[in-house]
C-alpha atoms as a PDB file:
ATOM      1  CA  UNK A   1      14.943 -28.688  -1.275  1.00  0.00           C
ATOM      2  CA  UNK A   2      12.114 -29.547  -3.250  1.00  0.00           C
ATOM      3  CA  UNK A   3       8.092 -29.259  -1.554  1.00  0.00           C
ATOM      4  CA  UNK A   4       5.241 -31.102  -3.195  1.00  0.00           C
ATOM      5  CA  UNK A   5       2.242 -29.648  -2.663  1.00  0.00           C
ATOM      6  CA  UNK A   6      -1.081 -30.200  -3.366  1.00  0.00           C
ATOM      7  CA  UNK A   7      -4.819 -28.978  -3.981  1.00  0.00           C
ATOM      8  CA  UNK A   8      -5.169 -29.651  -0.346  1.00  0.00           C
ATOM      9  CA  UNK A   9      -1.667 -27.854   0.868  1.00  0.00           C
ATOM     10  CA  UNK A  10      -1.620 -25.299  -2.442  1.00  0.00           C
ATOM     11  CA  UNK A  11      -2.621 -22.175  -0.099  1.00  0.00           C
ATOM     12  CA  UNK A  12      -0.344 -22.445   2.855  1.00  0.00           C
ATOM     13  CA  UNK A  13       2.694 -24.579   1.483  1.00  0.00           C
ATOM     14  CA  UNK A  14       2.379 -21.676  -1.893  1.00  0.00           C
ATOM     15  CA  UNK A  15       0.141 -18.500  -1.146  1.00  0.00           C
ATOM     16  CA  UNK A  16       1.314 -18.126   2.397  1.00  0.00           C
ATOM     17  CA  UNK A  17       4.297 -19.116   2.287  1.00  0.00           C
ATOM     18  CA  UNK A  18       5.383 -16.483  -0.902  1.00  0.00           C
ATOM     19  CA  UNK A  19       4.511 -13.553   2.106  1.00  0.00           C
ATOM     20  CA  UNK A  20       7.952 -14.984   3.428  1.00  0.00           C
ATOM     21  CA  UNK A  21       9.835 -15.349   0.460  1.00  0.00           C
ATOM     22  CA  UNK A  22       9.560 -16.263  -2.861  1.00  0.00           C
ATOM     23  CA  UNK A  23       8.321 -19.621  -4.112  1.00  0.00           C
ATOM     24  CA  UNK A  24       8.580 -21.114  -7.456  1.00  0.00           C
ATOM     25  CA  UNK A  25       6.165 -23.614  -8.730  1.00  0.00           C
ATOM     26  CA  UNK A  26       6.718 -25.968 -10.992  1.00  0.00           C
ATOM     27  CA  UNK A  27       3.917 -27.731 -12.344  1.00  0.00           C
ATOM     28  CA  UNK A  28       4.591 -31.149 -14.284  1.00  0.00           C
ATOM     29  CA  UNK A  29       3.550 -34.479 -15.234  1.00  0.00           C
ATOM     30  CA  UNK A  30       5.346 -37.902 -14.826  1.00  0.00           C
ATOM     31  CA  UNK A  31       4.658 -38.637 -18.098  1.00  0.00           C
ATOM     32  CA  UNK A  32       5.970 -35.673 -19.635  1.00  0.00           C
ATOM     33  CA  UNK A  33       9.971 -35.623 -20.880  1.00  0.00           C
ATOM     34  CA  UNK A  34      10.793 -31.978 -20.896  1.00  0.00           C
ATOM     35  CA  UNK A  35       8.823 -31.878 -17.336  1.00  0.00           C
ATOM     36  CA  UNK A  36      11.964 -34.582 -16.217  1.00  0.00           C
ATOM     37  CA  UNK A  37      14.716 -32.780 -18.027  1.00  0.00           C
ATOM     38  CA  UNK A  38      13.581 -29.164 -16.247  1.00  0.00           C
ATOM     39  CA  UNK A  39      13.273 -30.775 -12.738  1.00  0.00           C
ATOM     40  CA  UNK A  40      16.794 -31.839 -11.892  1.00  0.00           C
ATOM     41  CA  UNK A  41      17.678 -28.634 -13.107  1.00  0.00           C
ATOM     42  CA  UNK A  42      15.443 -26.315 -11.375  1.00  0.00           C
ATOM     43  CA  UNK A  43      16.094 -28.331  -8.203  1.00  0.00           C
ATOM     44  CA  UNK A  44      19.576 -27.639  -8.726  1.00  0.00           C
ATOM     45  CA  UNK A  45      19.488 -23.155  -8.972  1.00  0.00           C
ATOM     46  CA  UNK A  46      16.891 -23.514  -6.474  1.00  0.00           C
ATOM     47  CA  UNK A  47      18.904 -25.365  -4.066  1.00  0.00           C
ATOM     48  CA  UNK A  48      22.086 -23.182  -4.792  1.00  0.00           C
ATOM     49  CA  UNK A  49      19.820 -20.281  -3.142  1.00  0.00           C
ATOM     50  CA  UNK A  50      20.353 -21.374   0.647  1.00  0.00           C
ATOM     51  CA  UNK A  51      16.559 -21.194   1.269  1.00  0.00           C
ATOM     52  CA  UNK A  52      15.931 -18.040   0.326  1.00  0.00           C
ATOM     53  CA  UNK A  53      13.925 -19.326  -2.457  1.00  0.00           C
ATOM     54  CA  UNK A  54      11.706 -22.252  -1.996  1.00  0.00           C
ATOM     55  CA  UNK A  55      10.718 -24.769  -4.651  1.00  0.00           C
ATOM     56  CA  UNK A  56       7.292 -26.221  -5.260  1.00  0.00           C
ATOM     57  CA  UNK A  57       6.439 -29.281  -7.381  1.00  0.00           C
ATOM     58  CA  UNK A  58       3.171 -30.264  -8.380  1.00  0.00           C
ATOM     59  CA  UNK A  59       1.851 -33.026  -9.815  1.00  0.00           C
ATOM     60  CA  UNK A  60      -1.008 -31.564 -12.460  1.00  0.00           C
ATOM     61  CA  UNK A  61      -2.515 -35.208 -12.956  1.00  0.00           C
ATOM     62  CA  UNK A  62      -3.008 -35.710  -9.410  1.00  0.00           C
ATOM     63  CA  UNK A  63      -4.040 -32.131  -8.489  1.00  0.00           C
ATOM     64  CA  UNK A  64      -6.235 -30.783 -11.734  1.00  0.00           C
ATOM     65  CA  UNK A  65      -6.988 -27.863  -9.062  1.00  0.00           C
ATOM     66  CA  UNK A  66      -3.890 -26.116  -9.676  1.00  0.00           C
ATOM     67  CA  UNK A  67      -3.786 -26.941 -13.037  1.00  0.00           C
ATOM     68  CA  UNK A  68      -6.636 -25.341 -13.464  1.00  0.00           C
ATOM     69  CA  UNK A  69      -6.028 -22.075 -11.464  1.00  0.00           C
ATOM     70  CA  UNK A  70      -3.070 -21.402 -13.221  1.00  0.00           C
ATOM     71  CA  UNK A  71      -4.797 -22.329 -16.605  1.00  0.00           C
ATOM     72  CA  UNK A  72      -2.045 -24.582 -17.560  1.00  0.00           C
ATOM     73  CA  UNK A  73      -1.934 -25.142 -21.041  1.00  0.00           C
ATOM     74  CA  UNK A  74       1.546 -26.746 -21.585  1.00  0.00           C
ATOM     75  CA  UNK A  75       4.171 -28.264 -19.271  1.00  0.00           C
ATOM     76  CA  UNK A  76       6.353 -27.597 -18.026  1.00  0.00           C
ATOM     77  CA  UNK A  77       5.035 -24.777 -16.195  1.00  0.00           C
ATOM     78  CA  UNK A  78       7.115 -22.824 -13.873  1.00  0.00           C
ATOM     79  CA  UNK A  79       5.684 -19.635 -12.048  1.00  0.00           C
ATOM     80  CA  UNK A  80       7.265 -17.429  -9.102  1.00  0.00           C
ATOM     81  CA  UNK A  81       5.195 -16.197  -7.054  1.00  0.00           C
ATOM     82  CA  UNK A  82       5.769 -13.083  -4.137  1.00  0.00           C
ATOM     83  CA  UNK A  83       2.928 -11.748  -1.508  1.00  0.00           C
ATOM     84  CA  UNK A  84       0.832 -14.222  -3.112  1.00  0.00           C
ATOM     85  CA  UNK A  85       1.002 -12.941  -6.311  1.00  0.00           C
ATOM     86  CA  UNK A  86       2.747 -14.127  -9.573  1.00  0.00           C
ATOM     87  CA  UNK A  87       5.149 -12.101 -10.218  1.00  0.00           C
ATOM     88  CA  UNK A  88       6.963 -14.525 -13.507  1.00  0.00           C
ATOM     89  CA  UNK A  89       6.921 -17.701 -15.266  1.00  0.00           C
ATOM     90  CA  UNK A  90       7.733 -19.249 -18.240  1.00  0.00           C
ATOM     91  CA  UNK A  91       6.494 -22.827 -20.071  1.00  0.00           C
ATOM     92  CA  UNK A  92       8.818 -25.396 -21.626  1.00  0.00           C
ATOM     93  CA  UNK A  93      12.291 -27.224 -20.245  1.00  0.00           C
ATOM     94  CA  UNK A  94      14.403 -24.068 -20.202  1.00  0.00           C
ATOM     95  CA  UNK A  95      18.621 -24.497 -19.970  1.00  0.00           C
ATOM     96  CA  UNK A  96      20.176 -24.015 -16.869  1.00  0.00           C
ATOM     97  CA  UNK A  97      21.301 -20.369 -17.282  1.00  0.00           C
ATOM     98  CA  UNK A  98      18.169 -19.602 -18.293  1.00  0.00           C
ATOM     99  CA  UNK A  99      16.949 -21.046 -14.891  1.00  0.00           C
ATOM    100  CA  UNK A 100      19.216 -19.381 -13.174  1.00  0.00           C
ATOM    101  CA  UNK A 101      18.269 -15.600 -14.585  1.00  0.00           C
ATOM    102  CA  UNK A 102      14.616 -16.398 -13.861  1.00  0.00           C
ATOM    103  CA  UNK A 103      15.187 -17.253 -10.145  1.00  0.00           C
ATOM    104  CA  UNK A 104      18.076 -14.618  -9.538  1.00  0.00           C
ATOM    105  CA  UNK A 105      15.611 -12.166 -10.396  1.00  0.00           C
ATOM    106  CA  UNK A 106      13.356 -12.883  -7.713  1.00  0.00           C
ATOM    107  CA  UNK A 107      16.761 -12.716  -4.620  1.00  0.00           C
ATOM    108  CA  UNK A 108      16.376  -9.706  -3.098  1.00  0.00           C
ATOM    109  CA  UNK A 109      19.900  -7.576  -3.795  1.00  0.00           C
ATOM    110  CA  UNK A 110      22.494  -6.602  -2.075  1.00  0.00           C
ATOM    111  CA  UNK A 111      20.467  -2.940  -0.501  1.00  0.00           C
ATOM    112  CA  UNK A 112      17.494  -5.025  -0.220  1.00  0.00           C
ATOM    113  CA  UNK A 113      19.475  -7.407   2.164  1.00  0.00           C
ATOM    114  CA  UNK A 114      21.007  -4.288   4.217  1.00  0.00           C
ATOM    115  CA  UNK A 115      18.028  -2.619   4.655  1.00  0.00           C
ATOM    116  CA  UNK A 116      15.924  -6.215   5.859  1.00  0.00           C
ATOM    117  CA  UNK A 117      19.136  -6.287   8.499  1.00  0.00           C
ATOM    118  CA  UNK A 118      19.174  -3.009   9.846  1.00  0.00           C
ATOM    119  CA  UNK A 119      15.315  -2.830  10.045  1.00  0.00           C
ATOM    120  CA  UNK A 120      15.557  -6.832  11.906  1.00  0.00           C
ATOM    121  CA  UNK A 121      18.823  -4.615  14.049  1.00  0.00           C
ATOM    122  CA  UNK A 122      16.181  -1.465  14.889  1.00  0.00           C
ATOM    123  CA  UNK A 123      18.958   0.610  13.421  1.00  0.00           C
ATOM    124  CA  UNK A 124      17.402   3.482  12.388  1.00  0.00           C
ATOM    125  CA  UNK A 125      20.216   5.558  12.283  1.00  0.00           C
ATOM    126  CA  UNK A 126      21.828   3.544   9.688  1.00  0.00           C
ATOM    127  CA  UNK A 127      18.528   2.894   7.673  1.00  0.00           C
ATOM    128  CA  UNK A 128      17.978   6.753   7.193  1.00  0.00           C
ATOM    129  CA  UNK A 129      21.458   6.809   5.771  1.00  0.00           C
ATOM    130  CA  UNK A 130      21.134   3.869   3.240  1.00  0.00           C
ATOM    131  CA  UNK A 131      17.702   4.829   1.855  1.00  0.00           C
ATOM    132  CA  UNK A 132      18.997   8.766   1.257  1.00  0.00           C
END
């Protein structure tokens, strides 16, 4: 599911929030036709993620803030950020596989995902064994 955020909302719904897990932002105009062909589509790999990815629209016309902080030149304008940080991006309505390698790369992997258990479990044992 789809956030929109704004100037006002940018630094918990975004900055915050990426400390969590990582959230893509996607920064487009109504009036802009490669902006409305990306959308559906980013919604779409997004979604497939199951939350572990969260999705952030913004509306550059009503929130020039953003716009600015990211020194958008060009939309669309899609950047992942992690810890706050961006971490990728890309600019223009990209295909849908294409979408989907730029927000696989930010899941965490399969380790990544037994390590975050066993640490959540207090399983050190186990931890020692997968990180030798």
């Amino acid at each position: 599911m789809a956030i929109d955020v704004t100037d006002a909302t940018f630094d918990e719904q975004v900055i915050l929030a990426s400390a969590q897990q990582p959230v893509v932002v996607d920064l487009w105009a109504e009036w802009c036709g490669p902006c409305r062909t990306l959308g559906p589509i980013i919604e779409k790999v997004v979604d497939a993620t199951d939350g572990k990815v969260v999705l952030a629209k913004v509306d550059i016309d009503a929130n020039p803030g953003i716009s600015k902080a990211f020194q958008v030149q060009s939309i669309p304008a899609v950047y992942a950020l992690r810890d706050g940080q961006v971490v990728d991006g890309f600019v223009g309505a990209y295909p849908e596989h294409e979408v989907q390698r730029f927000v696989d790369g930010l899941l965490p992997t399969a380790e990544q995902d037994e390590v975050a258990q066993l640490l959540a479990a207090g399983d050190e044992a186990s931890l020692r064994t997968v990180l030798e």
